[in-house]
Protein backbone atom coordinates (compact mmCIF):
# COMPACT_ATOMS: atom_id res chain seq x y z
CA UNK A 1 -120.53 200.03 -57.97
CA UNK A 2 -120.57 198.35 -54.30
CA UNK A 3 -122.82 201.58 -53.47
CA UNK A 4 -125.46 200.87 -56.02
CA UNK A 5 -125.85 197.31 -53.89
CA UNK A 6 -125.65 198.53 -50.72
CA UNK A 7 -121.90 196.97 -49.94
CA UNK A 8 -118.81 198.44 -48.37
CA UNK A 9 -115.78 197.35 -49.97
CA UNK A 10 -113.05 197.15 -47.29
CA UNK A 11 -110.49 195.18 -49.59
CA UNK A 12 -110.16 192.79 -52.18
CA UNK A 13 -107.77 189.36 -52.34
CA UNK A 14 -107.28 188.28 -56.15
CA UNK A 15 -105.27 184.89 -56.56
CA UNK A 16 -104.55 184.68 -60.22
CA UNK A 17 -103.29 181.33 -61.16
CA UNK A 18 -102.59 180.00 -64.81
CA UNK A 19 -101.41 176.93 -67.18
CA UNK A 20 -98.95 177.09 -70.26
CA UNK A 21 -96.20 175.33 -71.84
CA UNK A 22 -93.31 177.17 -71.85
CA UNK A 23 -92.09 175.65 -74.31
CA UNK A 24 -92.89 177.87 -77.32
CA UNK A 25 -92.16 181.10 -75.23
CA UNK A 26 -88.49 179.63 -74.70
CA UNK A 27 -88.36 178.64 -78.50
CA UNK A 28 -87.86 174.86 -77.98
CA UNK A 29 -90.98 173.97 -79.55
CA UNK A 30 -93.60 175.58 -82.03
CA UNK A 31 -96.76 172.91 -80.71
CA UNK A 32 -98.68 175.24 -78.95
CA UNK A 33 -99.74 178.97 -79.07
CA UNK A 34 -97.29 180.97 -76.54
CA UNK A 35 -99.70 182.57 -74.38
CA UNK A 36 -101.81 180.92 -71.10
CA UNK A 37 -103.59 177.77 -71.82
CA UNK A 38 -105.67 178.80 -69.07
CA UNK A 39 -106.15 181.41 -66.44
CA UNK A 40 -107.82 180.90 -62.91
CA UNK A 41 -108.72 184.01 -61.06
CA UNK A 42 -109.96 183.60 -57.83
CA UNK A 43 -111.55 186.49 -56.18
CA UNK A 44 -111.93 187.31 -52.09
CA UNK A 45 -113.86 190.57 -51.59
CA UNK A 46 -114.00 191.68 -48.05
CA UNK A 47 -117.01 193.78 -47.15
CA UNK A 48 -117.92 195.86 -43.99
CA UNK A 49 -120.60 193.54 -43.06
CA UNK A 50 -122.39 190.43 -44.02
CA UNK A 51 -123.87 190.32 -46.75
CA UNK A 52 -125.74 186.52 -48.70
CA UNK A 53 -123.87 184.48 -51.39
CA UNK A 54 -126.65 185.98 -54.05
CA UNK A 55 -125.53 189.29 -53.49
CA UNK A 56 -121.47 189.63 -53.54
CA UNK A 57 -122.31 186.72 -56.67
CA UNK A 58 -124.10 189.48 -58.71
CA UNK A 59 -121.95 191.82 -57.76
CA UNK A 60 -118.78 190.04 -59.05
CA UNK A 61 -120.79 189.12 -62.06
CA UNK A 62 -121.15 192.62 -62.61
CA UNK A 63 -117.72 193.82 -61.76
CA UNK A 64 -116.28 191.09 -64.07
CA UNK A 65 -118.87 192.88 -66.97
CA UNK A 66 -116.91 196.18 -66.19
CA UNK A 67 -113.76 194.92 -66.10
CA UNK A 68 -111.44 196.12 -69.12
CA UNK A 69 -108.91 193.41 -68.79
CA UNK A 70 -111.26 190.80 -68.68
CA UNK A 71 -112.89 192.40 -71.85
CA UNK A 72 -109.68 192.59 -73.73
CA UNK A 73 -108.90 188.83 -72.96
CA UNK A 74 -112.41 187.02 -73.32
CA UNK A 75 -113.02 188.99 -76.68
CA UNK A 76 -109.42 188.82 -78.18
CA UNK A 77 -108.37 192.39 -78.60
CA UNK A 78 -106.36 193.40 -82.14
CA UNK A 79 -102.91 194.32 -81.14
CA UNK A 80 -100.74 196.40 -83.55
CA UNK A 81 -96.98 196.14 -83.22
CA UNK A 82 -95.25 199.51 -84.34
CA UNK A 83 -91.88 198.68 -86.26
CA UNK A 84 -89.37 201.05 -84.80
């Protein structure tokens, strides 16, 4: 995809940074759901040259459209557990 714009990707930093309350998770409390109040992903691409704001911002917007993890978390993916 960096092709299509014109943009060599040389590497990529990705801080990913969230909120919960344990709580739940370590069974002391039944309050609030188990899983990450929020999530904060921060993304650094690093690109062979310069290239404006507008450009690596539609880029990421795109990426982020692609991007099967962030699918299956902003659209709350059915999950089937398998009894054994």
């Amino acid at each position: 995809m960096p092709k299509k714009r014109d943009l060599e990707l040389l590497k990529m930093n990705i801080t990913i940074d969230g909120e919960m309350n344990a709580c739940t998770f370590m069974g002391c409390s039944d309050d609030e759901r188990a899983g990450f109040q929020s999530i904060i992903v921060k993304v650094k691409p690093i690109f062979s040259k310069e290239n404006s704001k507008e450009n690596i911002k539609e880029w990421l917007a795109e990426t982020e459209r692609r991007c099967p993890v962030t699918d299956n978390i902003k659209e709350g993916t059915q999950i089937e557990i398998d009894d054994l």
